[in-house]
N, C-alpha and C. Protein backbone atom coordinates (compact mmCIF):
# COMPACT_ATOMS: atom_id res chain seq x y z
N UNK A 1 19.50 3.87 38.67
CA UNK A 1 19.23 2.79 37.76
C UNK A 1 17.81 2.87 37.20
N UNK A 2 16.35 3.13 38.07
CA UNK A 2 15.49 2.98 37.72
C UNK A 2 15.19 4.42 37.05
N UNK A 3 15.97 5.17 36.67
CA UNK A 3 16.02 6.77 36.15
C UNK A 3 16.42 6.32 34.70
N UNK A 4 17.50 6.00 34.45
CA UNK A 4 18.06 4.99 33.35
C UNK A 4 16.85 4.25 32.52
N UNK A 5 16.32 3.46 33.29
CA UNK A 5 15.52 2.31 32.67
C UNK A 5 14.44 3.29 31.97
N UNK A 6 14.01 4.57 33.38
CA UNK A 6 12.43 4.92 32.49
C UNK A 6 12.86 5.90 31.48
N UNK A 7 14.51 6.09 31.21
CA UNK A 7 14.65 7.01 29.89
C UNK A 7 14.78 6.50 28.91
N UNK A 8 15.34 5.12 28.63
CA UNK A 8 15.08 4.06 27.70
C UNK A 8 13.90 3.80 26.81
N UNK A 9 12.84 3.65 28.53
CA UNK A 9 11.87 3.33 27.93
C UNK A 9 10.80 4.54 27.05
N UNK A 10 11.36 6.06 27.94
CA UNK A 10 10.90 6.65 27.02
C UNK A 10 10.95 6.85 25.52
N UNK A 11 12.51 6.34 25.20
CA UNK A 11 13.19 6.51 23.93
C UNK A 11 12.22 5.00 23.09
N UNK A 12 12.25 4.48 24.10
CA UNK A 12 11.85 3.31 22.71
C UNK A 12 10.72 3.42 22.29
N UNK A 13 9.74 4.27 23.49
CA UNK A 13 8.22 4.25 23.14
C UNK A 13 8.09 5.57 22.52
N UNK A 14 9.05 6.47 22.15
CA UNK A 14 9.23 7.59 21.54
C UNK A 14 9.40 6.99 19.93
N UNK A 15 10.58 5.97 19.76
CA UNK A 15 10.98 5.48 18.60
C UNK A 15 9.86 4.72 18.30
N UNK A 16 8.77 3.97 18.54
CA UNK A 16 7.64 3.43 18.60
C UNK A 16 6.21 4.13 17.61
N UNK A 17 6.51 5.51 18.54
CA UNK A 17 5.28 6.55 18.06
C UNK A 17 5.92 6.50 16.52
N UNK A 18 7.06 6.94 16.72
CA UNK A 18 7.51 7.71 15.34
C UNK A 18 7.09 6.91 14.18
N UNK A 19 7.83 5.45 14.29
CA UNK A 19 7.88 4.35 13.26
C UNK A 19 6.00 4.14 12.72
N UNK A 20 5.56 4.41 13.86
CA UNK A 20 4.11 3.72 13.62
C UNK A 20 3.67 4.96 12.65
N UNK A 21 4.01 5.68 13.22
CA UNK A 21 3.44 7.27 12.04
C UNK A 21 3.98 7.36 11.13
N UNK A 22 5.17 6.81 10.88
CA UNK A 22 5.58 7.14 9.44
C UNK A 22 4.70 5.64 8.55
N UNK A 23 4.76 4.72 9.53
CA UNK A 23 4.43 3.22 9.02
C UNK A 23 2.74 3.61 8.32
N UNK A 24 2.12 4.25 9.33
CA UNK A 24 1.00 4.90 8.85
C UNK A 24 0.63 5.88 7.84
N UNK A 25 1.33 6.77 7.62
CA UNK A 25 1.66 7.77 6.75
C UNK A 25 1.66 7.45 5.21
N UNK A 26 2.24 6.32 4.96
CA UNK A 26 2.94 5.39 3.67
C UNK A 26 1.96 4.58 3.77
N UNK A 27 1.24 3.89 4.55
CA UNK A 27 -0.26 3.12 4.12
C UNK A 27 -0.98 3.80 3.80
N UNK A 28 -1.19 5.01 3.75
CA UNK A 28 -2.41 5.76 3.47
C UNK A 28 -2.30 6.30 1.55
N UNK A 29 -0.87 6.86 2.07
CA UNK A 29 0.13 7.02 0.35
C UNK A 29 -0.60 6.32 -0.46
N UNK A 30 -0.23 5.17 -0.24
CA UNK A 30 -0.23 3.77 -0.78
C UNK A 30 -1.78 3.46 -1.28
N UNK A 31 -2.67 3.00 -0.02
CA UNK A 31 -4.08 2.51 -0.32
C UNK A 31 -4.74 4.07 -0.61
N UNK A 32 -4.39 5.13 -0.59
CA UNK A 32 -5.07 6.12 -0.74
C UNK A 32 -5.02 6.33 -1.98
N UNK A 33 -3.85 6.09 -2.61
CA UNK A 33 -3.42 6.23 -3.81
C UNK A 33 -3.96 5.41 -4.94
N UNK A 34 -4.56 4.38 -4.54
CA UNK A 34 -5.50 3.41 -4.87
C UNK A 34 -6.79 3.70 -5.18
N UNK A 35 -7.33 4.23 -4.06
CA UNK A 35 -8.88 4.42 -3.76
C UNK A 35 -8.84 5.88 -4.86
N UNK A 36 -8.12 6.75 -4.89
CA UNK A 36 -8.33 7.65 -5.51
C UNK A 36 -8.10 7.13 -7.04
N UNK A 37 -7.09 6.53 -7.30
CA UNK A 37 -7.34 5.75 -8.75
C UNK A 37 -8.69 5.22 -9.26
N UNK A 38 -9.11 4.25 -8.69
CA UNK A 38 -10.55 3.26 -8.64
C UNK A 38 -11.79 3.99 -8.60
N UNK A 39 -11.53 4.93 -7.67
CA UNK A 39 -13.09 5.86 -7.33
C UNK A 39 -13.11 6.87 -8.11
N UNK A 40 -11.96 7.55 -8.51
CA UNK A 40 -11.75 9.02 -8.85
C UNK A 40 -11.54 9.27 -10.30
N UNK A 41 -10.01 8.63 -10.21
CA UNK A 41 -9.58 8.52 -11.95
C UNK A 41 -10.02 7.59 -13.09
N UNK A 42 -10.08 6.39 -12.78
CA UNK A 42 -10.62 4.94 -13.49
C UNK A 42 -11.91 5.83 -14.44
N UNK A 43 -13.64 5.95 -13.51
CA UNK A 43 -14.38 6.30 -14.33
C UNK A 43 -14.31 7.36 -14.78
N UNK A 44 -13.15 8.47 -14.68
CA UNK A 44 -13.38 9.97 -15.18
C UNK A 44 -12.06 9.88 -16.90
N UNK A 45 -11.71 8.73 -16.94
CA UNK A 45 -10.60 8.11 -18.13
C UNK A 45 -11.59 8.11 -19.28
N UNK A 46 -12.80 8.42 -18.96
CA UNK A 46 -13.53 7.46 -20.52
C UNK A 46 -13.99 8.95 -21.28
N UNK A 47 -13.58 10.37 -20.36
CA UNK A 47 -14.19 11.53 -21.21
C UNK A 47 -12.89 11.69 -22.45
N UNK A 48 -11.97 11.19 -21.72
CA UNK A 48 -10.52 11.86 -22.44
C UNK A 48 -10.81 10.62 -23.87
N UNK A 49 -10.16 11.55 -25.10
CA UNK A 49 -9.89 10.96 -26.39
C UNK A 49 -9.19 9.70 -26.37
N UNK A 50 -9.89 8.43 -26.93
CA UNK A 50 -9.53 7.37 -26.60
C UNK A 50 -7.44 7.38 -27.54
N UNK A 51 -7.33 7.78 -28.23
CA UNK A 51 -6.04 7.70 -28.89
C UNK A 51 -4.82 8.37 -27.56
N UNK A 52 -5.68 9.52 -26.83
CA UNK A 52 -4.50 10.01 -25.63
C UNK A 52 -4.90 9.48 -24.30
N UNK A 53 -5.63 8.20 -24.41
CA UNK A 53 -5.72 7.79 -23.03
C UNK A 53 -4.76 7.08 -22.32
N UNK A 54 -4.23 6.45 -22.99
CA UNK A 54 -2.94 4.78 -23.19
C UNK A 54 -1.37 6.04 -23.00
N UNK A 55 -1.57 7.21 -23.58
CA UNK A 55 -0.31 7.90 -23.14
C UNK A 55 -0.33 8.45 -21.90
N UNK A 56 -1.98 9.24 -21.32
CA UNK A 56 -2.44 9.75 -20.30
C UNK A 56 -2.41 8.47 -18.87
N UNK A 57 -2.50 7.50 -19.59
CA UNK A 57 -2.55 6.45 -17.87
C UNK A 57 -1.13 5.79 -17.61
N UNK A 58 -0.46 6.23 -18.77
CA UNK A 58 0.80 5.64 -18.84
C UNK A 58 2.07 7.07 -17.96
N UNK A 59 1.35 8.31 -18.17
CA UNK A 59 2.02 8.74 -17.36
C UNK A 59 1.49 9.12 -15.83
N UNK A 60 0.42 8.43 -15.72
CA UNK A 60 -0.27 8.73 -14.08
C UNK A 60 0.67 7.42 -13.64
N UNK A 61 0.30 6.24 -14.25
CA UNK A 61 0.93 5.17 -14.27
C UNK A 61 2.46 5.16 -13.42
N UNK A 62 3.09 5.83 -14.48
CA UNK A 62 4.74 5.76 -14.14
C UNK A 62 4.94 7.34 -12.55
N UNK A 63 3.90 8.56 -12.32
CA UNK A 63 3.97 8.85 -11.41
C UNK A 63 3.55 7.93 -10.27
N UNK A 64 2.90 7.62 -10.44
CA UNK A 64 1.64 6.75 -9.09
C UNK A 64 2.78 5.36 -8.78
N UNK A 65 3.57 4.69 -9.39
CA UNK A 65 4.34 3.85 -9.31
C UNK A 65 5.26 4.47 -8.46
N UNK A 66 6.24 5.29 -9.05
CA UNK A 66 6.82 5.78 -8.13
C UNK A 66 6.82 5.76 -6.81
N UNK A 67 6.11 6.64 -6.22
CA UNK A 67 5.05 7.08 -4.96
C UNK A 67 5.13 5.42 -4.34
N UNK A 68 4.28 5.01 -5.21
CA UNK A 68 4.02 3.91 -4.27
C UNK A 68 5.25 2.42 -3.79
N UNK A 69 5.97 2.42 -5.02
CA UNK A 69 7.01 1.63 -4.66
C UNK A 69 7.69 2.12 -3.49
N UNK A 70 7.84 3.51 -3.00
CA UNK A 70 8.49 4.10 -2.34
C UNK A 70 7.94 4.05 -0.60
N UNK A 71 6.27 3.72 -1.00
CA UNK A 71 5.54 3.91 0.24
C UNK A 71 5.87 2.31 0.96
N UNK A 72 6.12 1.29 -0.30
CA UNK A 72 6.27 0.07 -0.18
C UNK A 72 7.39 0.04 0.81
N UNK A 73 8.55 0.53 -0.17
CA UNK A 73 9.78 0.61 0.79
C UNK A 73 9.89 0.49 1.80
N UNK A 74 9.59 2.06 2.11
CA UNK A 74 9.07 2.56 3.69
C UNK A 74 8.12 1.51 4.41
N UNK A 75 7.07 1.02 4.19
CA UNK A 75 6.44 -0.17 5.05
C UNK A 75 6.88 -1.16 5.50
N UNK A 76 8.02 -1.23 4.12
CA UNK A 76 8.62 -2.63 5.04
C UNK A 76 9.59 -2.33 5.95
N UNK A 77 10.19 -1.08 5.72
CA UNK A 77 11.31 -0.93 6.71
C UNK A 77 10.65 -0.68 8.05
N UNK A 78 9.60 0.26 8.23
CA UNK A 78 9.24 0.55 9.13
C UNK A 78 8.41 -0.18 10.19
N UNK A 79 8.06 -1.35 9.15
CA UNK A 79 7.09 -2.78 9.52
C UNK A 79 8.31 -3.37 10.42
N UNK A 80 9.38 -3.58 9.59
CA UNK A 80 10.45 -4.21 10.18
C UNK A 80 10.71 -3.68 11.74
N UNK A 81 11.08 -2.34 11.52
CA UNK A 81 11.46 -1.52 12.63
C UNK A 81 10.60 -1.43 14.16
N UNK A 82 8.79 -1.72 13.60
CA UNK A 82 7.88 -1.46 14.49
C UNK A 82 8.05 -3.06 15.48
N UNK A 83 8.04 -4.28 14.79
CA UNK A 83 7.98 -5.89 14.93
C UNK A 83 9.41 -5.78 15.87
N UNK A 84 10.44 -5.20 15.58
CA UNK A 84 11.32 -5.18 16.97
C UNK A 84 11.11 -4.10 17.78
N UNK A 85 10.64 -3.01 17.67
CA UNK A 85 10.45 -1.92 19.08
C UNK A 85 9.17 -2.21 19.57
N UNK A 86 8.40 -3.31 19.10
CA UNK A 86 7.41 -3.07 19.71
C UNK A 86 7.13 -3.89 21.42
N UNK A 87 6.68 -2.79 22.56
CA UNK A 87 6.97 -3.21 23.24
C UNK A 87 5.97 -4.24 24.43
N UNK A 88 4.63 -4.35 22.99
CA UNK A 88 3.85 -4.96 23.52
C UNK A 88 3.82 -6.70 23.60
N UNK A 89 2.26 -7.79 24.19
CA UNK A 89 3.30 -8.93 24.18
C UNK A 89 1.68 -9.38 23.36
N UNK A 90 1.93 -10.15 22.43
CA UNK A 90 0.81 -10.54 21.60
C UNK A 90 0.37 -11.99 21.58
N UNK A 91 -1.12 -11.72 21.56
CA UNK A 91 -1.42 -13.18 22.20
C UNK A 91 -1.62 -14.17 20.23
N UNK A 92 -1.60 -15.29 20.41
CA UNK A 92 -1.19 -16.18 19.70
C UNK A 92 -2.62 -15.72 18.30
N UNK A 93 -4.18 -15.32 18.84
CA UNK A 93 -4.75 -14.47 18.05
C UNK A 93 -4.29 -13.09 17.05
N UNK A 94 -3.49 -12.41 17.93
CA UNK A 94 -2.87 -11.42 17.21
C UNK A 94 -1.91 -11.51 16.07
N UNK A 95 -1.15 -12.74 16.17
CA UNK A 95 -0.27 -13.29 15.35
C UNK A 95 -0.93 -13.95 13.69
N UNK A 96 -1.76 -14.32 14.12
CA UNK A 96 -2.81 -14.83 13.20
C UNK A 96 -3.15 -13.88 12.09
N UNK A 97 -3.99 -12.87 12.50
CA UNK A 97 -4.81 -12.35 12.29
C UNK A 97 -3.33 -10.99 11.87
N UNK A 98 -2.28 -10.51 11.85
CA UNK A 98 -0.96 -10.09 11.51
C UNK A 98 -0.38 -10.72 10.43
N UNK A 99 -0.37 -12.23 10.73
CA UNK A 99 0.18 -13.07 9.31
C UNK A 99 -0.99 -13.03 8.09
N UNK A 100 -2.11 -12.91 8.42
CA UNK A 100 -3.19 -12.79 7.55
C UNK A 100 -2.94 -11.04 6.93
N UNK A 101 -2.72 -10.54 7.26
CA UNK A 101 -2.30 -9.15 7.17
C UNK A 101 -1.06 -9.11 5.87
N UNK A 102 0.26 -9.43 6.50
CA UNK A 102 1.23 -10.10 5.65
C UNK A 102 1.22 -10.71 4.61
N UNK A 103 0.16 -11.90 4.44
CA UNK A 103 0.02 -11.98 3.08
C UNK A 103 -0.90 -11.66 2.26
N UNK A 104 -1.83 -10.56 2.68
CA UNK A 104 -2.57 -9.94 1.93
C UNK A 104 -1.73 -8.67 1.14
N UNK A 105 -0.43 -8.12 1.91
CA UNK A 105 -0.31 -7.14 1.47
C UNK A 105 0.88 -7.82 0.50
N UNK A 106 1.40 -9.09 0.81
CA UNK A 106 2.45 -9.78 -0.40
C UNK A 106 1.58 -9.89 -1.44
N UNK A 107 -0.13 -9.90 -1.27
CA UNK A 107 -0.53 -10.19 -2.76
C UNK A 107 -0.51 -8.68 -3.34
N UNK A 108 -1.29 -7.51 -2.68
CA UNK A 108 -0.91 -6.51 -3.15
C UNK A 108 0.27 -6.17 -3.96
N UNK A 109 1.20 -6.55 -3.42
CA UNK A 109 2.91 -6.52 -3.69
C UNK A 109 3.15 -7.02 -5.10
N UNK A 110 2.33 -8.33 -5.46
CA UNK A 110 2.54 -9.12 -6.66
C UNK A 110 1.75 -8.17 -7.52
N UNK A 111 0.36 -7.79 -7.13
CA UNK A 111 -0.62 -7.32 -8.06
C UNK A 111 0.52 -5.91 -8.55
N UNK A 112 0.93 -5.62 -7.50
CA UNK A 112 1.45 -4.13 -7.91
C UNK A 112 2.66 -4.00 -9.13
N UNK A 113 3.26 -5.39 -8.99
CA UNK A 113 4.43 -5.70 -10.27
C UNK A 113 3.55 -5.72 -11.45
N UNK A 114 2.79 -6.93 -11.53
CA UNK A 114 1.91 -6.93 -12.77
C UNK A 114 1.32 -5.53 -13.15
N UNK A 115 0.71 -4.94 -12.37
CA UNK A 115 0.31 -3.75 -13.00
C UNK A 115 1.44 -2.29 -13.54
N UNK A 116 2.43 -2.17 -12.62
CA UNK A 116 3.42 -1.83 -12.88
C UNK A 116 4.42 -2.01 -13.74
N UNK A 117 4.98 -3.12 -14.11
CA UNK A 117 6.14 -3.33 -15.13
C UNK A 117 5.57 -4.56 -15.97
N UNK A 118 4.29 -4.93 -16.07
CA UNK A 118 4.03 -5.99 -17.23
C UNK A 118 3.03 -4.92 -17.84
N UNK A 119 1.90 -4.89 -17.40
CA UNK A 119 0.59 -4.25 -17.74
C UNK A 119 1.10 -2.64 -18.31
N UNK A 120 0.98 -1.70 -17.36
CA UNK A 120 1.13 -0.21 -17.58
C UNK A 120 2.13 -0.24 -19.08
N UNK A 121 3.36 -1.00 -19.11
CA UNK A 121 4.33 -0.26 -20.36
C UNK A 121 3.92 -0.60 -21.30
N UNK A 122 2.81 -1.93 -21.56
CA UNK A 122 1.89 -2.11 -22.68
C UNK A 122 0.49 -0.71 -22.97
N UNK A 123 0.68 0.04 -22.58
CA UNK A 123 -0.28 1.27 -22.70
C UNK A 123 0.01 2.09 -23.72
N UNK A 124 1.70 1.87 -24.29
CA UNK A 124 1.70 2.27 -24.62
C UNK A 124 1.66 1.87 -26.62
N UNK A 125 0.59 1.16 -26.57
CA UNK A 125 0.73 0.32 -28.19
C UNK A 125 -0.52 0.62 -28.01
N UNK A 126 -1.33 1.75 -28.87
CA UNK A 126 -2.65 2.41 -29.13
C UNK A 126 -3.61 1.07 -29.41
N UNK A 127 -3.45 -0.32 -30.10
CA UNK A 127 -4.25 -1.41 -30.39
C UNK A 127 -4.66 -1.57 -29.40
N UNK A 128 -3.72 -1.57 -28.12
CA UNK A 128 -3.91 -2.82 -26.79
C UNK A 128 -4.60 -2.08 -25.97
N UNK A 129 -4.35 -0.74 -25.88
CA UNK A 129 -4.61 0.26 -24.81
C UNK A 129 -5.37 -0.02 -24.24
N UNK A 130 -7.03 0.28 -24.86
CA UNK A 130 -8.11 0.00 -23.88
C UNK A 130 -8.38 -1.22 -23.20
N UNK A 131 -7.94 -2.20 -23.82
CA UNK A 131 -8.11 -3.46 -23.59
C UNK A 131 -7.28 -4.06 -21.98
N UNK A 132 -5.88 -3.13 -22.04
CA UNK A 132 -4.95 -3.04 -21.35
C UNK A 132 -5.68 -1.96 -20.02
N UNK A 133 -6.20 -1.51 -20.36
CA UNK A 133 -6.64 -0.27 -19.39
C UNK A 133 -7.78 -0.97 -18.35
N UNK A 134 -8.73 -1.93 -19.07
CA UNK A 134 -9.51 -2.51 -18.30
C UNK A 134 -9.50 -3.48 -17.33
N UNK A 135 -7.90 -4.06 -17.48
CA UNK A 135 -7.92 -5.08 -17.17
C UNK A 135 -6.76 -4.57 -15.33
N UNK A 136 -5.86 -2.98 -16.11
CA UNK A 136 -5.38 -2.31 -14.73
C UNK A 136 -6.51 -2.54 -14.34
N UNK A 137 -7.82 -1.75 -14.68
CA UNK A 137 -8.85 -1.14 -13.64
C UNK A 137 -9.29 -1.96 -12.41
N UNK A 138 -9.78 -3.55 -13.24
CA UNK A 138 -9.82 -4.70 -12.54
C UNK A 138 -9.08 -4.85 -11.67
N UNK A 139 -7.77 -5.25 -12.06
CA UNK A 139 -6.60 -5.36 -11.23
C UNK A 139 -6.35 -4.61 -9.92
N UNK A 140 -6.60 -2.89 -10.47
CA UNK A 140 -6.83 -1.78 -9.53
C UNK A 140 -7.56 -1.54 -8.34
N UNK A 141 -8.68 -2.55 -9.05
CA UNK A 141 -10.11 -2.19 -7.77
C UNK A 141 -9.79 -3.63 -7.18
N UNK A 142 -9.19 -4.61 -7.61
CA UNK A 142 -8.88 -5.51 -6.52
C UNK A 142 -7.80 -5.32 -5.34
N UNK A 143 -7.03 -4.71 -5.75
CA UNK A 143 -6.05 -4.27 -4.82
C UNK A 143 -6.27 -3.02 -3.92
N UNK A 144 -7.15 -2.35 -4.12
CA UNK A 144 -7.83 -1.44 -3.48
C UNK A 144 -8.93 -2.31 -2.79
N UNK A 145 -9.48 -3.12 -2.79
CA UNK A 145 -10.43 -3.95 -1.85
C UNK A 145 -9.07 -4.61 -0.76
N UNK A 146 -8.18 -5.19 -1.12
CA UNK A 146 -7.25 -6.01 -0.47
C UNK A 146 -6.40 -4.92 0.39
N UNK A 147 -6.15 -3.83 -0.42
CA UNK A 147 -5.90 -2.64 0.96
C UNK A 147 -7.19 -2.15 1.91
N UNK A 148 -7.85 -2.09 1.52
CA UNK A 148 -9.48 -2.09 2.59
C UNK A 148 -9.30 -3.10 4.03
N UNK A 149 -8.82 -4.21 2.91
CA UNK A 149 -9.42 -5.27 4.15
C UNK A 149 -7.98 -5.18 4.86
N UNK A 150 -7.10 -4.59 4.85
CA UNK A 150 -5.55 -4.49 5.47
C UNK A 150 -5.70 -3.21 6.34
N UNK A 151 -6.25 -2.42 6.04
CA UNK A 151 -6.82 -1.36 7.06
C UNK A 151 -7.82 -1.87 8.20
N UNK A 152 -8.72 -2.83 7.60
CA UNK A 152 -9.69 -3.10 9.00
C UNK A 152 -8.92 -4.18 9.48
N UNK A 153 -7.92 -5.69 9.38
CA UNK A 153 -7.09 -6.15 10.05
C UNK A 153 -6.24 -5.37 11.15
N UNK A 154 -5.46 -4.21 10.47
CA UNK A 154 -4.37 -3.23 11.36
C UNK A 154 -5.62 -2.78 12.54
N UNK A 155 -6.98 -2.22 12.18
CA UNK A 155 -8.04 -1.82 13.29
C UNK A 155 -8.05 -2.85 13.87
N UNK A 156 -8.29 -3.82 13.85
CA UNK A 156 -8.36 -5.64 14.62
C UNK A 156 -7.47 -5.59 15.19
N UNK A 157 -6.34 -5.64 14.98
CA UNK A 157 -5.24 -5.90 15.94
C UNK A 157 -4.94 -4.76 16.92
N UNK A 158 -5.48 -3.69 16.43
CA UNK A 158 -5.56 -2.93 17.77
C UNK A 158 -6.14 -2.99 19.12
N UNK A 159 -7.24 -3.78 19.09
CA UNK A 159 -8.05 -4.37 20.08
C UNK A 159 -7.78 -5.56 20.37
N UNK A 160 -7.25 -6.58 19.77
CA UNK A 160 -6.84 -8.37 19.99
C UNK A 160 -5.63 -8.29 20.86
């Protein structure tokens, strides 16, 4: 019986590792995919010809969406998946400071529609473009701060 139990428990804390690494894997996708937008691409947009910029962010745009809706996916499933295998017991701090987590990344979630299917397909009307472009960027570097602070929460709760 107690042979049984500790193969279980290997399996669940096996299924545990996995979920958390993939759960990890797709946050990084995700906020990495961000930080490299904001830090990387955002100020290096202003060498390119302003007439092919609105077509040029419109197709980083519709790749980088992709990707990331996908990383979304995956987080929640795997969020889902981790919140029942997990086999630790969390004190009423941890919960807190998790739900604070949760709805930082539901705002992400919202920011990511607006920039995604309202904002980006207006890129492509040469009048609006830049105007449209500044206001992703904004948008961009806020949601890249709000994944920041969702990375040092997930570090917090590792210790709480």
């Amino acid at each position: 019986m107690i042979k049984i139990f500790n193969q279980n428990l290997k399996m669940a804390t096996t299924t545990f590792i996995i979920l958390d690494f993939l759960h990890l894997l797709f946050t990084i996708t995700w906020i990495g995919g961000m930080f490299f937008y904001a830090i990387v691409l955002s100020p290096s947009i202003s060498l390119i010809n302003p007439k092919e910029k609105g077509k040029f962010m419109e197709k980083i745009s519709k790749r980088f969406s992709i990707l990331a809706w996908l990383s979304i996916l995956i987080l929640i499933i795997t969020g889902i998946l981790l919140g029942i295998t997990d086999p630790r017991q969390h004190t009423e701090l941890y919960k807190s400071i998790f739900l604070m987590k949760l709805i930082i990344v539901l705002l992400m979630v919202i920011i990511g529609v607006i920039l995604g299917f309202i904002l980006a397909p207006r890129l492509k009307i040469p009048k609006k473009a830049q105007k449209i472009q500044k206001k992703i960027a904004l948008l961009a570097l806020i949601n890249l701060i709000l994944g920041i602070t969702v990375v040092f929460l997930v570090a917090l709760l590792k210790v709480v």
